[in-house]
PDB file of N, CA and C in Angstrom:
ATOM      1  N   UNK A   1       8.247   1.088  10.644  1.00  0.00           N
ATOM      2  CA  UNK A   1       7.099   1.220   9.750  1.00  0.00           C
ATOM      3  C   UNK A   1       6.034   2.107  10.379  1.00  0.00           C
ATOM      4  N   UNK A   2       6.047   2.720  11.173  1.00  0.00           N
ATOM      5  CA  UNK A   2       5.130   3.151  12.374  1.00  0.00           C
ATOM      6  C   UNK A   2       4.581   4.873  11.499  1.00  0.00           C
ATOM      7  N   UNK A   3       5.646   5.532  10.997  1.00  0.00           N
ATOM      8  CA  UNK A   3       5.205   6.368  10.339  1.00  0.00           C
ATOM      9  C   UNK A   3       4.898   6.328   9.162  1.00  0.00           C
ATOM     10  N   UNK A   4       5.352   4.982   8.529  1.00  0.00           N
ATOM     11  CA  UNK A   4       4.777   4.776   6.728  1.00  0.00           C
ATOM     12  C   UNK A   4       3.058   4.504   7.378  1.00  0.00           C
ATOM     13  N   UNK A   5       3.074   3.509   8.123  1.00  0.00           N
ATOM     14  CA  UNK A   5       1.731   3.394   8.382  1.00  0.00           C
ATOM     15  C   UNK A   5       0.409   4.450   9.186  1.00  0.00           C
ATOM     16  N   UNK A   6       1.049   5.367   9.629  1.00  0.00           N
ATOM     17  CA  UNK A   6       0.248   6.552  10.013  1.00  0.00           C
ATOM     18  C   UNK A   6      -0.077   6.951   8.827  1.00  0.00           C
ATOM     19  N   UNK A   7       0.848   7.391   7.569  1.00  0.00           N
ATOM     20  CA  UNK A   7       0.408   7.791   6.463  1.00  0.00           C
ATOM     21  C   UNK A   7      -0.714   7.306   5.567  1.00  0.00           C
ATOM     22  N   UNK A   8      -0.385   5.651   5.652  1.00  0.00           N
ATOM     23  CA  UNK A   8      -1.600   4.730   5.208  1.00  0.00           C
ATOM     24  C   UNK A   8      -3.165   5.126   6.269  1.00  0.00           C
ATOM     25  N   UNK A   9      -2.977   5.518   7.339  1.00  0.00           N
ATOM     26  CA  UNK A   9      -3.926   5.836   8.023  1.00  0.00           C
ATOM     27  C   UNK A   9      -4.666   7.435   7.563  1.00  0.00           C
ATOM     28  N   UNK A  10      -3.678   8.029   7.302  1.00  0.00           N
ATOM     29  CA  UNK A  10      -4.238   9.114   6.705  1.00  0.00           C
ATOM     30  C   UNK A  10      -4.585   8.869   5.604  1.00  0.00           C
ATOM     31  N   UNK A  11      -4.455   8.407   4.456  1.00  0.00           N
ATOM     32  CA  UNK A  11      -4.500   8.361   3.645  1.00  0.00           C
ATOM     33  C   UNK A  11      -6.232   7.465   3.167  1.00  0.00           C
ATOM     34  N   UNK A  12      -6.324   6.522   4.597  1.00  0.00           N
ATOM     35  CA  UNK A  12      -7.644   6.179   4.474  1.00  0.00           C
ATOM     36  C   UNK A  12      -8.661   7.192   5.078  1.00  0.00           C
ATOM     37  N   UNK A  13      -8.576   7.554   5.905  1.00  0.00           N
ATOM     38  CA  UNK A  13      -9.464   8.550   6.176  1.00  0.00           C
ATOM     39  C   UNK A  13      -9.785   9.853   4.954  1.00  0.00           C
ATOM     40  N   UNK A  14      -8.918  10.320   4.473  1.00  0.00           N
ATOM     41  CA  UNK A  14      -9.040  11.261   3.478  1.00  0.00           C
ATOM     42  C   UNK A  14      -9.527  10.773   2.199  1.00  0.00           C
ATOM     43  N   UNK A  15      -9.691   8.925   2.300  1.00  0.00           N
ATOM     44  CA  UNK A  15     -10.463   8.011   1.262  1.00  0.00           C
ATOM     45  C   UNK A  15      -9.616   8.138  -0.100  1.00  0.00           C
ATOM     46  N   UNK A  16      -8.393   8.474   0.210  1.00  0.00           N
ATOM     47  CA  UNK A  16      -7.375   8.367  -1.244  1.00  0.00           C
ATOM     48  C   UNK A  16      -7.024   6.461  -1.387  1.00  0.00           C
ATOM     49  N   UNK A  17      -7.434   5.972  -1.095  1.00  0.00           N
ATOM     50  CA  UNK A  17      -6.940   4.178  -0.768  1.00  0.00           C
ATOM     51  C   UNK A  17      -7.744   3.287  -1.339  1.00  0.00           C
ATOM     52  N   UNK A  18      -7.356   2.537  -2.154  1.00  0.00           N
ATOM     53  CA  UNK A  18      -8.189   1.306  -2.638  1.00  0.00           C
ATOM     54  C   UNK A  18      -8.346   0.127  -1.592  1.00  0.00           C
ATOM     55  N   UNK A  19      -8.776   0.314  -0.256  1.00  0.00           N
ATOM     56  CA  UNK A  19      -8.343  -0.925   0.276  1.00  0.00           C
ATOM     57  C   UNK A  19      -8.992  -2.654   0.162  1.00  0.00           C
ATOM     58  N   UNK A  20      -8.113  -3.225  -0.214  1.00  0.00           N
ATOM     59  CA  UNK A  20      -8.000  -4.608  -0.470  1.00  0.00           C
ATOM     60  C   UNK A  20      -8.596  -5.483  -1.572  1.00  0.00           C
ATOM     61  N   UNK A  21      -8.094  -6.571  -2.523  1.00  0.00           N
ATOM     62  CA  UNK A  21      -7.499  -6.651  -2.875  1.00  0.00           C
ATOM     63  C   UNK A  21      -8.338  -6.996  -4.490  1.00  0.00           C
ATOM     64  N   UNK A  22      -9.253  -6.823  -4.715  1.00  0.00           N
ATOM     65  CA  UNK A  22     -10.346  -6.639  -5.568  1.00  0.00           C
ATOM     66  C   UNK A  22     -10.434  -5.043  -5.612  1.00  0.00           C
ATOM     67  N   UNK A  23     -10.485  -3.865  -4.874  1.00  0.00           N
ATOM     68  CA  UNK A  23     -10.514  -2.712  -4.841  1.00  0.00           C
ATOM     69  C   UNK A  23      -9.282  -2.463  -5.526  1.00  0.00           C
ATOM     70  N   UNK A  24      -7.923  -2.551  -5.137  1.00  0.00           N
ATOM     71  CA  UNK A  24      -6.292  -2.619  -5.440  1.00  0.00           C
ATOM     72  C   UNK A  24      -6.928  -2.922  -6.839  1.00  0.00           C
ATOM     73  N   UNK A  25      -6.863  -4.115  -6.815  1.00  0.00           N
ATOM     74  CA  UNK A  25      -6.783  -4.920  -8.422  1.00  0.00           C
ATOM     75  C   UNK A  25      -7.640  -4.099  -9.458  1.00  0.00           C
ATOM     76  N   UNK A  26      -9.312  -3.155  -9.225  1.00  0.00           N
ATOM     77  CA  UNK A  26      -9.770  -2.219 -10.109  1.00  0.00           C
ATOM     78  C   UNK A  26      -9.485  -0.738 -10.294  1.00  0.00           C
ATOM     79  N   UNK A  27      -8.746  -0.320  -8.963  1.00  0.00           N
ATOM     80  CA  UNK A  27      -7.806   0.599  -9.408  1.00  0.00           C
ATOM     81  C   UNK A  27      -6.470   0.877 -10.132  1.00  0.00           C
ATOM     82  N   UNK A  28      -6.172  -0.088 -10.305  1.00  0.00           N
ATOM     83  CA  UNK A  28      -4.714  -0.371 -11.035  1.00  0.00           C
ATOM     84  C   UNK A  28      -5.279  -0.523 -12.700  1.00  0.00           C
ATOM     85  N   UNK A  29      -6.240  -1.306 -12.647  1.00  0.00           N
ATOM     86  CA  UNK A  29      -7.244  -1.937 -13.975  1.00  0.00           C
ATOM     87  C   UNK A  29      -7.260  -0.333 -14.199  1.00  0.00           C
ATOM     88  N   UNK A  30      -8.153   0.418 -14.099  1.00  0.00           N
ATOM     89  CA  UNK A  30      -8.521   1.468 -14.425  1.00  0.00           C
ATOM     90  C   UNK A  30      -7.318   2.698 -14.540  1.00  0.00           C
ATOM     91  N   UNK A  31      -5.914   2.307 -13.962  1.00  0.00           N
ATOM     92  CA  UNK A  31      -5.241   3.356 -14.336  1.00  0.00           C
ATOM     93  C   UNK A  31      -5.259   4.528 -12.949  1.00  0.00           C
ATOM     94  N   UNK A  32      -5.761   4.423 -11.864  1.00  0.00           N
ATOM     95  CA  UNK A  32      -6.175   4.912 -10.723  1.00  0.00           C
ATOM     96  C   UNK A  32      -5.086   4.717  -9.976  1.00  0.00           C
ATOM     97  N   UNK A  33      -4.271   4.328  -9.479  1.00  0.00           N
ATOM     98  CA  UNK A  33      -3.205   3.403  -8.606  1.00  0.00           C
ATOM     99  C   UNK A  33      -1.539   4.497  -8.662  1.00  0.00           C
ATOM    100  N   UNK A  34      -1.577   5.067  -7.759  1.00  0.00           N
ATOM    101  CA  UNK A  34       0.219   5.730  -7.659  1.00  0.00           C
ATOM    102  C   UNK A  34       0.886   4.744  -7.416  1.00  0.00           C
ATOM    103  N   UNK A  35       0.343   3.826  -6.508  1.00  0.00           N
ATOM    104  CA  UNK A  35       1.316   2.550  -5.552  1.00  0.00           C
ATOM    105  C   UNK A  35       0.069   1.785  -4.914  1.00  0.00           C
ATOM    106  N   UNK A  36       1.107   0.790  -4.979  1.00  0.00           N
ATOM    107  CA  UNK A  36       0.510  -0.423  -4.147  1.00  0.00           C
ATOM    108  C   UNK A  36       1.190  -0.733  -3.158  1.00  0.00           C
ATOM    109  N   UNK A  37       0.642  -0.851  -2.245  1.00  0.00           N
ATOM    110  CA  UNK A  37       0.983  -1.624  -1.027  1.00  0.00           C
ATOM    111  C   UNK A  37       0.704  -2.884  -0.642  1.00  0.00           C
ATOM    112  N   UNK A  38       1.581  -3.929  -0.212  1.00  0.00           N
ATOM    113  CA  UNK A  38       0.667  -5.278   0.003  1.00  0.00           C
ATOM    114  C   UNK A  38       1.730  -5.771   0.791  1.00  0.00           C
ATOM    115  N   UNK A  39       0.774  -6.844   1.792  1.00  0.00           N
ATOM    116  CA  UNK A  39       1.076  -6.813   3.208  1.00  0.00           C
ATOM    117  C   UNK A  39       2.028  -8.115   3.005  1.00  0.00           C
ATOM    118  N   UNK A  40       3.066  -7.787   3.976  1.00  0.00           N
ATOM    119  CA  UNK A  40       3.893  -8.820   4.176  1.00  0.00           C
ATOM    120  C   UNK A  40       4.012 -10.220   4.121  1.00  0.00           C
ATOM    121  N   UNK A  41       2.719 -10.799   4.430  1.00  0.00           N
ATOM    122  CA  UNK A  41       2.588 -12.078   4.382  1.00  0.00           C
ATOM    123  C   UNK A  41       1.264 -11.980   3.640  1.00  0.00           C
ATOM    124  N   UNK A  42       1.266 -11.542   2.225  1.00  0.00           N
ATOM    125  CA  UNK A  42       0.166 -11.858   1.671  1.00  0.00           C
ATOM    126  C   UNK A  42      -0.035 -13.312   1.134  1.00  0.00           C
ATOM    127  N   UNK A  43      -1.243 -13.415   0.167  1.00  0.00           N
ATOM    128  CA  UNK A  43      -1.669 -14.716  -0.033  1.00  0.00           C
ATOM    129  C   UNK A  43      -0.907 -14.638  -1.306  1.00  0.00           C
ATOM    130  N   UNK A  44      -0.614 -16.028  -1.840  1.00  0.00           N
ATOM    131  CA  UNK A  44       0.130 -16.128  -3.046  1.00  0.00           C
ATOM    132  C   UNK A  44      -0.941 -15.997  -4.239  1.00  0.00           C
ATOM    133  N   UNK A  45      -2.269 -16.010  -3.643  1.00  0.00           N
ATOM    134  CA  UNK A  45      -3.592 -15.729  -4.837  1.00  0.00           C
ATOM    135  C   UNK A  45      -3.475 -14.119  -5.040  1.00  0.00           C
ATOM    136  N   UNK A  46      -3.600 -13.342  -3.735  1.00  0.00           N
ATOM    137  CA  UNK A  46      -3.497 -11.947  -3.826  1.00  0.00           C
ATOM    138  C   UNK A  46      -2.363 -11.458  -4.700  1.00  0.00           C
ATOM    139  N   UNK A  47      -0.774 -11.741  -4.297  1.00  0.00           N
ATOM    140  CA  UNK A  47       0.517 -11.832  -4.874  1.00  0.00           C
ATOM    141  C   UNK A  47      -0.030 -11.667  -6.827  1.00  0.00           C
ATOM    142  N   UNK A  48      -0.464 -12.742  -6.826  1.00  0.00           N
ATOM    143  CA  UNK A  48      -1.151 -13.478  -8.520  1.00  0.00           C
ATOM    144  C   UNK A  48      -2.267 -12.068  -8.867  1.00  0.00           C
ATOM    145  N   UNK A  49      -2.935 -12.043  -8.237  1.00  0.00           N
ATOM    146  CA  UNK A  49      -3.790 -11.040  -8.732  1.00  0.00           C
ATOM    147  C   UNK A  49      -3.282  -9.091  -8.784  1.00  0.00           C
ATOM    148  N   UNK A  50      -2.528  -8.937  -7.524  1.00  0.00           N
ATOM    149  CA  UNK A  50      -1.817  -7.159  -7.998  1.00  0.00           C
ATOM    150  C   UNK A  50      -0.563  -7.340  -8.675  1.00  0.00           C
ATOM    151  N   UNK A  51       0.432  -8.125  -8.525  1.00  0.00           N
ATOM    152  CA  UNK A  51       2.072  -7.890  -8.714  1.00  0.00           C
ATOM    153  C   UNK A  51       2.095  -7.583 -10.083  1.00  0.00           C
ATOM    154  N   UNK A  52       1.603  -8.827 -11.078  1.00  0.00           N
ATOM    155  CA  UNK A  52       1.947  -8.373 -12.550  1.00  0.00           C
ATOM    156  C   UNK A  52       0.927  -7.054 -13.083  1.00  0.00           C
ATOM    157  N   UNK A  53      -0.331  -6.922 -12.569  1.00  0.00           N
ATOM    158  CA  UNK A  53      -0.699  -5.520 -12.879  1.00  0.00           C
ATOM    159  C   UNK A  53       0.312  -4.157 -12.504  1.00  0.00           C
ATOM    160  N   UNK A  54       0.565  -4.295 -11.454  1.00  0.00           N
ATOM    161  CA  UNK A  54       1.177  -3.276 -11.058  1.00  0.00           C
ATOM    162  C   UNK A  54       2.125  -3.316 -11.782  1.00  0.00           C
ATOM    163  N   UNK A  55       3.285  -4.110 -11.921  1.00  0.00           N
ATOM    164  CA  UNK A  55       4.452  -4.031 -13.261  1.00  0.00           C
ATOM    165  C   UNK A  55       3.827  -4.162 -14.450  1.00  0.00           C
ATOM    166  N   UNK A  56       3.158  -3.988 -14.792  1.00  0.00           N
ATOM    167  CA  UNK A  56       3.106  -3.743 -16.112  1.00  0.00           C
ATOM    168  C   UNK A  56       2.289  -2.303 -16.536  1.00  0.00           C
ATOM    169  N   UNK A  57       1.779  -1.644 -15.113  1.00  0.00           N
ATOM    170  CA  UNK A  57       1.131  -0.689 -15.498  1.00  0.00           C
ATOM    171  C   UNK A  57       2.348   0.454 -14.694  1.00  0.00           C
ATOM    172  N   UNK A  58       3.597   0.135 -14.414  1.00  0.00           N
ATOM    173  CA  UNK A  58       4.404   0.814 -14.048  1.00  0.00           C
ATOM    174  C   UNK A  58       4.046   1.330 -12.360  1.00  0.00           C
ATOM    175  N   UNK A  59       3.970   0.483 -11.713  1.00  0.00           N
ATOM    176  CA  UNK A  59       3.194   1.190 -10.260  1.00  0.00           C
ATOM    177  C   UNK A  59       4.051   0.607  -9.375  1.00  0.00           C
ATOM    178  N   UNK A  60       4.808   1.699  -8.358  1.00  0.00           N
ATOM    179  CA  UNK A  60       5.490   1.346  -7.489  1.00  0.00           C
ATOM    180  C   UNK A  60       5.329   0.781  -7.053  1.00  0.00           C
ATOM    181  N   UNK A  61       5.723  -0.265  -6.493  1.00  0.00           N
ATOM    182  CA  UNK A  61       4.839  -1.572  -4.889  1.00  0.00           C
ATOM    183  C   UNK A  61       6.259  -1.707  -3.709  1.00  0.00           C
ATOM    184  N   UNK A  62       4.872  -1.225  -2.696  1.00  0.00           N
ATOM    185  CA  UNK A  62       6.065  -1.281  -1.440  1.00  0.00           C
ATOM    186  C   UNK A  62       5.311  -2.443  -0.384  1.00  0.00           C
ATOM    187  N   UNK A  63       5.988  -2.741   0.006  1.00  0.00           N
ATOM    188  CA  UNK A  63       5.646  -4.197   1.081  1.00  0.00           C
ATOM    189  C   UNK A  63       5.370  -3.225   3.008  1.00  0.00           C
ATOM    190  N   UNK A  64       4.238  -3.878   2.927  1.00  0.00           N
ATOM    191  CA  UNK A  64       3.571  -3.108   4.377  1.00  0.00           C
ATOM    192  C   UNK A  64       3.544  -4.040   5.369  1.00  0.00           C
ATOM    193  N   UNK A  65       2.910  -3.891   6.564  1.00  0.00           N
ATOM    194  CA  UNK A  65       2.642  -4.967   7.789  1.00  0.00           C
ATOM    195  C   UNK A  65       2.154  -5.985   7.283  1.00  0.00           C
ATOM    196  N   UNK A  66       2.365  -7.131   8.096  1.00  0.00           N
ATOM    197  CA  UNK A  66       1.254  -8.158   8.257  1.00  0.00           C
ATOM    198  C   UNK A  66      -0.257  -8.208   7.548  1.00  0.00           C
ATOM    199  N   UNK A  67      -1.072  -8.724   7.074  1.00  0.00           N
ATOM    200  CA  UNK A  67      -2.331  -8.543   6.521  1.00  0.00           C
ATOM    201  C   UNK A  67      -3.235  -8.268   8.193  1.00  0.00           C
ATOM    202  N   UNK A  68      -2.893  -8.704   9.438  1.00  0.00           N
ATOM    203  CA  UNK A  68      -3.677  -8.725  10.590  1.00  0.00           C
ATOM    204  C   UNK A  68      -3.264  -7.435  10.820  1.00  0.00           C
ATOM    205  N   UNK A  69      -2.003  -6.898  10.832  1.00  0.00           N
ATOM    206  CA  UNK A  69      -1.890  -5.869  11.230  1.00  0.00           C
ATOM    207  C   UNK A  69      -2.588  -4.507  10.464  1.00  0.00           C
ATOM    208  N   UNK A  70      -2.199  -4.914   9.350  1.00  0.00           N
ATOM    209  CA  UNK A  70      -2.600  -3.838   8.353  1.00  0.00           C
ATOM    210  C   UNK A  70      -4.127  -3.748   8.568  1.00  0.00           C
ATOM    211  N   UNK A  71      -4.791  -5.067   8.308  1.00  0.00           N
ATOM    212  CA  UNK A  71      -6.611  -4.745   8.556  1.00  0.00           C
ATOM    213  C   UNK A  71      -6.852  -3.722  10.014  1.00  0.00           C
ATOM    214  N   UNK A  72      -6.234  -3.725  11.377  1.00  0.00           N
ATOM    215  CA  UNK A  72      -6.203  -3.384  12.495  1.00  0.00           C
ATOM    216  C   UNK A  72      -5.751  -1.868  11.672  1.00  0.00           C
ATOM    217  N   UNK A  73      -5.052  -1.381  11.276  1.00  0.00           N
ATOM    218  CA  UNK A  73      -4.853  -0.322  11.310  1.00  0.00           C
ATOM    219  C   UNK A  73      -5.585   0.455  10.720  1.00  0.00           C
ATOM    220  N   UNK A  74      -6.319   0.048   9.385  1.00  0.00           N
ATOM    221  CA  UNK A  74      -6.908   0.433   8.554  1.00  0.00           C
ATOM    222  C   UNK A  74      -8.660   0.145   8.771  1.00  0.00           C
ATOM    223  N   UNK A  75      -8.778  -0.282  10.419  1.00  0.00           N
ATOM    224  CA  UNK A  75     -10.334  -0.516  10.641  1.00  0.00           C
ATOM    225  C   UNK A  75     -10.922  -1.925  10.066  1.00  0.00           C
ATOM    226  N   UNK A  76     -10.525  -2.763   9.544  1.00  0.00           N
ATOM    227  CA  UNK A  76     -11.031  -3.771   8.587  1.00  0.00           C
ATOM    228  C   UNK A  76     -10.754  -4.975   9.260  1.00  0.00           C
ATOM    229  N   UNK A  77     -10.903  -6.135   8.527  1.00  0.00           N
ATOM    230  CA  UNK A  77     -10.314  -7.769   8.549  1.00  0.00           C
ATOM    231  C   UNK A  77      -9.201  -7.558   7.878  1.00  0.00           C
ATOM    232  N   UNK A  78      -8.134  -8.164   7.826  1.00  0.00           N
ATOM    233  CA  UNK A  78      -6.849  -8.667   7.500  1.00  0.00           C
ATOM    234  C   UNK A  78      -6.995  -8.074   6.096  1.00  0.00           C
ATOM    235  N   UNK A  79      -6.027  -7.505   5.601  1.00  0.00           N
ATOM    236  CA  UNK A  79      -5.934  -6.411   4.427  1.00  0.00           C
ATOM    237  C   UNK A  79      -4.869  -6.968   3.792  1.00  0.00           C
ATOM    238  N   UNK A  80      -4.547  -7.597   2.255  1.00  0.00           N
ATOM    239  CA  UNK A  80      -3.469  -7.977   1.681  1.00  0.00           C
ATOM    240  C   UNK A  80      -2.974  -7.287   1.020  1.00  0.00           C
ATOM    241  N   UNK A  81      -3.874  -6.053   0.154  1.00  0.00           N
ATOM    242  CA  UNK A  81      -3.468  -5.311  -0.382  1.00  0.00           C
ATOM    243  C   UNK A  81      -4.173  -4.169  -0.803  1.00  0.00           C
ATOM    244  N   UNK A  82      -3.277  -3.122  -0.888  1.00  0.00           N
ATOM    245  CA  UNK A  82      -4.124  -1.855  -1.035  1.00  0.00           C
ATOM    246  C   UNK A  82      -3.406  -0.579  -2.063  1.00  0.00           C
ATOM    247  N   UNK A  83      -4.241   0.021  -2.881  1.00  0.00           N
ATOM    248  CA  UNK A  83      -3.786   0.746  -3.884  1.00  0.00           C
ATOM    249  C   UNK A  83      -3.679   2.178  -3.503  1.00  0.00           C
ATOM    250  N   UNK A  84      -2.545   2.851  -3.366  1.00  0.00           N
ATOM    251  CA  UNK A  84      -2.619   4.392  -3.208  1.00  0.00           C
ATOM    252  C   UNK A  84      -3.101   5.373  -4.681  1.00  0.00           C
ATOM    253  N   UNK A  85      -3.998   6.081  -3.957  1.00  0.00           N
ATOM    254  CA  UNK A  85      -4.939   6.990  -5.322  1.00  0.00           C
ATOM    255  C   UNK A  85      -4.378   7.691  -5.463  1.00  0.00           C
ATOM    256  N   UNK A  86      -3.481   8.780  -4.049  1.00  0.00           N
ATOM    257  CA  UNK A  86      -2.883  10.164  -4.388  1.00  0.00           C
ATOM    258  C   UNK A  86      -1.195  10.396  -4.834  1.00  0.00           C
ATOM    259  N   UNK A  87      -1.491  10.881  -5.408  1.00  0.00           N
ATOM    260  CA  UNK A  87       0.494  10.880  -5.926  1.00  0.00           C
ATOM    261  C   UNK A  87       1.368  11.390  -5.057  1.00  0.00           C
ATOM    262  N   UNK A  88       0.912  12.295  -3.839  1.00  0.00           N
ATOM    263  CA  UNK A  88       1.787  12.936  -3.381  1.00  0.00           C
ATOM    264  C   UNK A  88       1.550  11.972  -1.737  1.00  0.00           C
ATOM    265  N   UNK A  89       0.825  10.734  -1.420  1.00  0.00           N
ATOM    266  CA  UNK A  89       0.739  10.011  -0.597  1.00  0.00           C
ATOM    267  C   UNK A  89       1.667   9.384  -0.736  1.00  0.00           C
ATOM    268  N   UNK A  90       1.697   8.718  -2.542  1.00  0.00           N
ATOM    269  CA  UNK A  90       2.804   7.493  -2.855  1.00  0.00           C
ATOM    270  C   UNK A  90       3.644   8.391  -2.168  1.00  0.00           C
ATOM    271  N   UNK A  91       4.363   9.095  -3.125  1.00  0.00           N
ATOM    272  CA  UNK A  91       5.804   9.777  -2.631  1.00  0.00           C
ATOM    273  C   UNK A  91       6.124   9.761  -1.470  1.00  0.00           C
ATOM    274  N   UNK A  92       5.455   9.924  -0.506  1.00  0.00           N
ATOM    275  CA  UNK A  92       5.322  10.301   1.118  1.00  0.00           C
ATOM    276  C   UNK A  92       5.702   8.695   1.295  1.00  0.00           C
ATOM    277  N   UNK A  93       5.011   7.580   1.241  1.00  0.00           N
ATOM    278  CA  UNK A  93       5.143   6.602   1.593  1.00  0.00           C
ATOM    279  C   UNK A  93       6.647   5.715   0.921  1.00  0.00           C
ATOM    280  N   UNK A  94       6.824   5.992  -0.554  1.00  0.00           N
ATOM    281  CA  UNK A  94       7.944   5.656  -0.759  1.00  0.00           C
ATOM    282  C   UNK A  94       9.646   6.231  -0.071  1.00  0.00           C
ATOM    283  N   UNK A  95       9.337   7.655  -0.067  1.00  0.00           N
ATOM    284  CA  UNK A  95      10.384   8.073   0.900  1.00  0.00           C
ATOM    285  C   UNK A  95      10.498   7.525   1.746  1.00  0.00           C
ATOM    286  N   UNK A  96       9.450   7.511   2.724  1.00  0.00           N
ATOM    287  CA  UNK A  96       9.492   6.669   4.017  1.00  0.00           C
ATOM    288  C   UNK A  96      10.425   5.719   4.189  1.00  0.00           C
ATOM    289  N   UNK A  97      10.209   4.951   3.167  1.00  0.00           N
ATOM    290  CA  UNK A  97      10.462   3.553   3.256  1.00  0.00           C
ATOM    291  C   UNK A  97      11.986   3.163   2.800  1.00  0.00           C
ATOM    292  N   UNK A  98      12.493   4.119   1.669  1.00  0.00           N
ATOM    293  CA  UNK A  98      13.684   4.417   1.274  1.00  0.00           C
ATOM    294  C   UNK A  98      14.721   4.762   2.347  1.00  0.00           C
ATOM    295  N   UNK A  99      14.223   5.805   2.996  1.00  0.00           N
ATOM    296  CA  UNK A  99      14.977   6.144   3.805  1.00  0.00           C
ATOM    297  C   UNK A  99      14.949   5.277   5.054  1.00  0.00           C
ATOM    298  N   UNK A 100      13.854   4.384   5.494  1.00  0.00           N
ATOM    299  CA  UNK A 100      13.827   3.163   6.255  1.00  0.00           C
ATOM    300  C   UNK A 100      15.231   2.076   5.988  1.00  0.00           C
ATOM    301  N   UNK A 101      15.016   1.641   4.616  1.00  0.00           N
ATOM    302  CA  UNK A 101      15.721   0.827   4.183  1.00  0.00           C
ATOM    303  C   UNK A 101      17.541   1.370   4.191  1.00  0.00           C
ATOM    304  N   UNK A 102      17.934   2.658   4.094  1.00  0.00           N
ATOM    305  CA  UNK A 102      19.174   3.342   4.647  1.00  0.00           C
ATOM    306  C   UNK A 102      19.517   3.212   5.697  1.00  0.00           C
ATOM    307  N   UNK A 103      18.535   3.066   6.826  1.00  0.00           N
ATOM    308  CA  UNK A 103      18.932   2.527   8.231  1.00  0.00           C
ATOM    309  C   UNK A 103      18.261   4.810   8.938  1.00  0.00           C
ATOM    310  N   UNK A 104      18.067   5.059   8.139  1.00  0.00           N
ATOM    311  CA  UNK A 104      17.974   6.957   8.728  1.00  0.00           C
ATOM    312  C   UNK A 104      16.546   7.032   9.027  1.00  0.00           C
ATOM    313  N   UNK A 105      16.530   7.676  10.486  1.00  0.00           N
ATOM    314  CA  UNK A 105      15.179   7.770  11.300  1.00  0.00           C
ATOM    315  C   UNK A 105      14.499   8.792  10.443  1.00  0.00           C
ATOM    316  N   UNK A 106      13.474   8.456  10.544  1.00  0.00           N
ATOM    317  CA  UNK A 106      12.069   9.170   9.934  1.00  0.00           C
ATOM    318  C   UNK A 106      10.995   9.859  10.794  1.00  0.00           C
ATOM    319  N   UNK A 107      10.486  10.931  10.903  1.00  0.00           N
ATOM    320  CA  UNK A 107       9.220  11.032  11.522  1.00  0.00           C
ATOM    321  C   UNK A 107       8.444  11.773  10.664  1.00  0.00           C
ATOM    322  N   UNK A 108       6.977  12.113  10.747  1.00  0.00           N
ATOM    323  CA  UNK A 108       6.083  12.496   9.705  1.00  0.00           C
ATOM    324  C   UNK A 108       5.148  12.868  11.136  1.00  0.00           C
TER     325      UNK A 108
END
């Protein structure tokens, strides 16, 4: 995950990111949202509040670090979930992860 999550790092700095989980949840509301990301061990309230937006507004969702980890990476407290703004971030991050899930090394 080391390079999906550099991307999430870029991706906050360049401020394309809804991060967490009231931010996620009004970008998706509004139609704003390429993807969601939400952290591995999220809360089953968080879970309740992005999953059925995101399916129903058609929005990829990929599963990221830890919420401790993810806040650490992203500068914050424990992060459950976070909305990607840019389309060509999603893509970047879904490849990633695709090709993660093939077992084929990645670098970015």
């Amino acid at each position: 995950m080391r390079a999906g999550t550099g991307l999430l790092g870029l991706g906050a700095k360049a401020r394309r990111l809804a991060i967490g989980v009231e931010a996620a949840r009004a970008a998706l509301q509004r139609g704003a949202a390429e993807g969601l990301v939400i952290a591995a061990d999220a809360s089953p309230r968080a879970r309740e509040k992005l999953l059925p937006l995101a399916m129903h507004r058609g929005v990829t969702v990929l599963v990221g670090p830890l919420a401790e980890e993810f806040g650490l990476l992203l500068g914050r407290p424990p992060v459950h979930g976070v909305a990607v703004l840019d389309r060509q971030l999603a893509r970047g991050l879904r490849a990633y992860l695709e090709a993660e899930d093939r077992g084929e090394k990645v670098t970015v």
